[in-house]
N, C-alpha and C. Protein backbone atom coordinates (compact mmCIF):
# COMPACT_ATOMS: atom_id res chain seq x y z
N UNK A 1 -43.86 1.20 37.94
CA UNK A 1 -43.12 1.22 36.69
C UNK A 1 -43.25 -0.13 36.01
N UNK A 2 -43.39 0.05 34.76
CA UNK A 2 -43.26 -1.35 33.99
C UNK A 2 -42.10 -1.60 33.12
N UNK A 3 -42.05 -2.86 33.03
CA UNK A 3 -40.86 -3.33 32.48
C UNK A 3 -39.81 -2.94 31.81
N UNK A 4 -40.49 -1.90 30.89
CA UNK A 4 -39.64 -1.01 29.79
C UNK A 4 -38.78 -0.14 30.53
N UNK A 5 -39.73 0.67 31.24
CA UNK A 5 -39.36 1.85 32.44
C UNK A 5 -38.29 1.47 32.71
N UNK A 6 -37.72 0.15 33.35
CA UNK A 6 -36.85 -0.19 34.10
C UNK A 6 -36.01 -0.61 33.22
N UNK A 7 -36.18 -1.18 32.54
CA UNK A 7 -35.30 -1.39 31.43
C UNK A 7 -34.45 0.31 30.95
N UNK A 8 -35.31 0.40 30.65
CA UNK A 8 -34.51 2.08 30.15
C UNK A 8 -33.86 2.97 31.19
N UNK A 9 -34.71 3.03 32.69
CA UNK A 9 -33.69 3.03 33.49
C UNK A 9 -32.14 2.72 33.44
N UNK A 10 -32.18 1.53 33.58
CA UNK A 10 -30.68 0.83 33.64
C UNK A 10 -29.90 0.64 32.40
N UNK A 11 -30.76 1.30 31.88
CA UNK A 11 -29.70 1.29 30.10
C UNK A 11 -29.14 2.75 30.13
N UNK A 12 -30.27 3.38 30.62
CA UNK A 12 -29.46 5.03 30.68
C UNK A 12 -28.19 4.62 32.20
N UNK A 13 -28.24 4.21 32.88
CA UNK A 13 -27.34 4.28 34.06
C UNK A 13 -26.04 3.51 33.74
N UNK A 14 -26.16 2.50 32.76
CA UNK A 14 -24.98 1.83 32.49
C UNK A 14 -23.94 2.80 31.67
N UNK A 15 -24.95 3.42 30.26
CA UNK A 15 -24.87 4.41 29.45
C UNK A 15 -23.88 5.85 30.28
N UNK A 16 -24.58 6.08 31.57
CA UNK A 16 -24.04 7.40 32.05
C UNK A 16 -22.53 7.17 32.12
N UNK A 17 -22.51 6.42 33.02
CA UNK A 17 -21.07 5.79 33.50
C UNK A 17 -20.03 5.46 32.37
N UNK A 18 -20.56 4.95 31.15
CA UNK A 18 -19.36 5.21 30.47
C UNK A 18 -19.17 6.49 29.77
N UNK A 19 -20.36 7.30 29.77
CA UNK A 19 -20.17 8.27 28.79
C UNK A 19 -19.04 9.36 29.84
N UNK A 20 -19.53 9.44 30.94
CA UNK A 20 -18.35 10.05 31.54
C UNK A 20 -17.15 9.84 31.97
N UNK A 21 -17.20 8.54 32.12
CA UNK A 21 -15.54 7.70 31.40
C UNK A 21 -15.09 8.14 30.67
N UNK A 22 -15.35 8.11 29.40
CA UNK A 22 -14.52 8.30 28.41
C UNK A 22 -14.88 10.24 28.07
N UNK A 23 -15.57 10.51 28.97
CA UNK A 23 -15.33 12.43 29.16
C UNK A 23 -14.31 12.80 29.96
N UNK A 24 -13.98 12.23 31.28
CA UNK A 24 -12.54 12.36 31.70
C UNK A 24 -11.20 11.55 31.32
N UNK A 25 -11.76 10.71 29.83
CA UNK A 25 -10.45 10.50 29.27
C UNK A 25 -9.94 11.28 28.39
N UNK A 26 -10.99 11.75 27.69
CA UNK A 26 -10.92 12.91 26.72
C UNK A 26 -10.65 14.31 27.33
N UNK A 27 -11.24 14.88 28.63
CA UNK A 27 -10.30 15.64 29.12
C UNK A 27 -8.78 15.54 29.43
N UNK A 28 -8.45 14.39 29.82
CA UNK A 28 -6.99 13.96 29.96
C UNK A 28 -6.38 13.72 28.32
N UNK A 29 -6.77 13.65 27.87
CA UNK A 29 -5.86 13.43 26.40
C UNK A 29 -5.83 14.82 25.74
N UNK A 30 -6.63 15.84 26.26
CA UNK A 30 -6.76 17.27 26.04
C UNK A 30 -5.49 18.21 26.66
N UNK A 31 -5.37 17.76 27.95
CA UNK A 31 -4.60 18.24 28.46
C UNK A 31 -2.98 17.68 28.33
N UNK A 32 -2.81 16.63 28.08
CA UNK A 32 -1.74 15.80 27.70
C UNK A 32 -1.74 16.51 26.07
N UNK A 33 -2.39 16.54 25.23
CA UNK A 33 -1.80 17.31 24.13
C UNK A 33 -1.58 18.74 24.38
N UNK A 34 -2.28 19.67 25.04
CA UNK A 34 -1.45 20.86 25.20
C UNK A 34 -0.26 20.95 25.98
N UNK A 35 -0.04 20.19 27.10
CA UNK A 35 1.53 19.80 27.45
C UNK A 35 2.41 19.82 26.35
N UNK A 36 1.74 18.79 25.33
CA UNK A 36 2.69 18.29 24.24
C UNK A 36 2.79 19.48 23.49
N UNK A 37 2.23 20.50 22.72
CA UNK A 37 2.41 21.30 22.24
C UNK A 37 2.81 22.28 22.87
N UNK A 38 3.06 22.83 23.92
CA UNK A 38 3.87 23.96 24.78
C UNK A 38 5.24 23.43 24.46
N UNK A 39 5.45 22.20 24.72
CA UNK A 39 7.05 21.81 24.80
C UNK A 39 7.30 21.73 23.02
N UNK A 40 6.82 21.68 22.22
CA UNK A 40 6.99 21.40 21.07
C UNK A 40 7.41 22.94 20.80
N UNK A 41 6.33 24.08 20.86
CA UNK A 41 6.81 25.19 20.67
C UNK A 41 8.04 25.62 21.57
N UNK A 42 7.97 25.40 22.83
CA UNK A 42 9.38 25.98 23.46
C UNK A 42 10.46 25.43 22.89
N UNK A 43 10.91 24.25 22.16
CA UNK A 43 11.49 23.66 21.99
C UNK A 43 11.84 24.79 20.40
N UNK A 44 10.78 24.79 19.41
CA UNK A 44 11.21 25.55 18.61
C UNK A 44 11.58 27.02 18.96
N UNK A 45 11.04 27.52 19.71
CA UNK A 45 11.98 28.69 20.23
C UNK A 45 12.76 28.78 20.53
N UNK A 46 13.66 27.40 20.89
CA UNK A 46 14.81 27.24 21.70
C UNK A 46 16.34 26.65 20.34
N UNK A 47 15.11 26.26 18.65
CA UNK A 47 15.62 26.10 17.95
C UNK A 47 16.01 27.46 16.94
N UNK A 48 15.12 28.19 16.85
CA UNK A 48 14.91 29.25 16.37
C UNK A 48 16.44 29.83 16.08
N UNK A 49 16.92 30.32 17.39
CA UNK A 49 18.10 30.92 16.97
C UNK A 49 19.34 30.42 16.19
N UNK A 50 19.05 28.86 16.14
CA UNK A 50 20.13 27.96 15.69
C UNK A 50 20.10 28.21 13.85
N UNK A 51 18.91 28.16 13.44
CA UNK A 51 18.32 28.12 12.64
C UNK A 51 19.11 29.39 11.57
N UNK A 52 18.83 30.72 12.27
CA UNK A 52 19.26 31.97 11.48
C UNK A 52 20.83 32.34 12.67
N UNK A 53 21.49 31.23 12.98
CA UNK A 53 22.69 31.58 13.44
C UNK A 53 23.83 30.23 12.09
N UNK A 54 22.89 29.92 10.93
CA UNK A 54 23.76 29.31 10.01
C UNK A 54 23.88 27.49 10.38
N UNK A 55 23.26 27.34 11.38
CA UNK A 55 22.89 25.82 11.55
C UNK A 55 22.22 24.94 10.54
N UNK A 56 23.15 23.97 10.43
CA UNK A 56 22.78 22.96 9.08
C UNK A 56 22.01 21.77 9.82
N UNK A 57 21.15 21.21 9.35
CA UNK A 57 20.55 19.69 10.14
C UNK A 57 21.23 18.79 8.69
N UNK A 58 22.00 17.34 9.45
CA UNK A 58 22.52 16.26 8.64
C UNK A 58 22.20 15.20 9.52
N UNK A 59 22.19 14.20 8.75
CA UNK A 59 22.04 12.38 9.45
C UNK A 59 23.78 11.96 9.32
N UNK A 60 23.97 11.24 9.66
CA UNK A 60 25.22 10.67 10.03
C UNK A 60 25.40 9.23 9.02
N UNK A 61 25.92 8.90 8.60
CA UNK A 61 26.41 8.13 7.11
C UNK A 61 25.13 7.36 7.48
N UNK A 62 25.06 6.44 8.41
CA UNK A 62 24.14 5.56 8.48
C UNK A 62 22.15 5.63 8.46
N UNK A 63 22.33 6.83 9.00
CA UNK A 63 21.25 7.69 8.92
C UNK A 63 20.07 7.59 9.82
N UNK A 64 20.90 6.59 11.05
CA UNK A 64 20.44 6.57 11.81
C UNK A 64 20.26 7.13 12.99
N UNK A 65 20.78 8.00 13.42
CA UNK A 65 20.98 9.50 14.32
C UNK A 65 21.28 11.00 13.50
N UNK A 66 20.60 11.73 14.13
CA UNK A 66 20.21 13.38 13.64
C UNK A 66 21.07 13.84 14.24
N UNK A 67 22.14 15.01 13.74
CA UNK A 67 22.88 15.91 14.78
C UNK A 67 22.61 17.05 14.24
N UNK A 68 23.15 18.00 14.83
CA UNK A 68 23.05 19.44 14.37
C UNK A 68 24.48 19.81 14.70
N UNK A 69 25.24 20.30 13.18
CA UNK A 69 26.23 20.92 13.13
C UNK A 69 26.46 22.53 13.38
N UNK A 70 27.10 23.14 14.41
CA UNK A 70 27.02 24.76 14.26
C UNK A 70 28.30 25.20 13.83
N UNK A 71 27.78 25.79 12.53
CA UNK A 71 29.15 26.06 11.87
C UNK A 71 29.29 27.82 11.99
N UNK A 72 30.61 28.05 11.87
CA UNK A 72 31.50 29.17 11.98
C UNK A 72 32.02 29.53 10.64
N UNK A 73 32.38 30.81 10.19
CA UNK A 73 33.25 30.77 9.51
C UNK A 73 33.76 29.35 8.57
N UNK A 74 32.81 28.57 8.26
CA UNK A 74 32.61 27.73 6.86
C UNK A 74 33.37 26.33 7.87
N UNK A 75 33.50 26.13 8.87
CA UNK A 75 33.85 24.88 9.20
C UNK A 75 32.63 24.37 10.38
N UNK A 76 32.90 22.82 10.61
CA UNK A 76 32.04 22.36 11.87
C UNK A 76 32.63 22.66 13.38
N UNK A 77 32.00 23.41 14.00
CA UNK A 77 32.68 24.13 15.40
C UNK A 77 32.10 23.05 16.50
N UNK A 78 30.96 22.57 16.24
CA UNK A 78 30.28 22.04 17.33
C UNK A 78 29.36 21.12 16.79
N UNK A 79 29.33 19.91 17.28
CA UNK A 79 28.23 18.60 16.92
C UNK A 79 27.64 18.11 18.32
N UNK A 80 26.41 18.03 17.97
CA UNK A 80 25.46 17.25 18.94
C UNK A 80 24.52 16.15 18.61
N UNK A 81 24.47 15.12 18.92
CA UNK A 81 23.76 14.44 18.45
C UNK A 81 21.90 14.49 19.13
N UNK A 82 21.13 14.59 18.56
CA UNK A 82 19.94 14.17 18.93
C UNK A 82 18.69 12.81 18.90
């Protein structure tokens, strides 16, 4: 082999190693976003009923915390903060 040969050798071998690095990072950031989106949807399914049971979303004077008020019969029955 001459010089090049080897050269290109070890350029593809350095080359391999990261390319499949960053293929099992990208599988892992694949799978870490569908985690993230299962819980995102369960989560709205779990909002869903709040939603068409007359639930209002408000910030709190400061507007720095989210609660969800569940109201009854035109008053606040229940507060949670999130």
């Amino acid at each position: 082999m001459d010089i090049v040969e080897i050269d290109s050798i070890s350029s593809i071998s350095e080359a391999t190693a990261s390319f499949f690095a960053a293929l099992a990072s990208l599988h892992e950031l694949q799978s870490e976003s569908a985690a993230s989106v299962a819980k995102i949807q369960k989560l709205r399914n779990n909002l869903a009923p709040l939603d068409r049971n007359g639930s209002k979303w408000s910030s709190n004077h400061q507007g720095e915390a989210k609660t969800w008020q569940f109201e009854k019969a035109g008053r606040v029955s229940r507060t949670a903060t999130v």
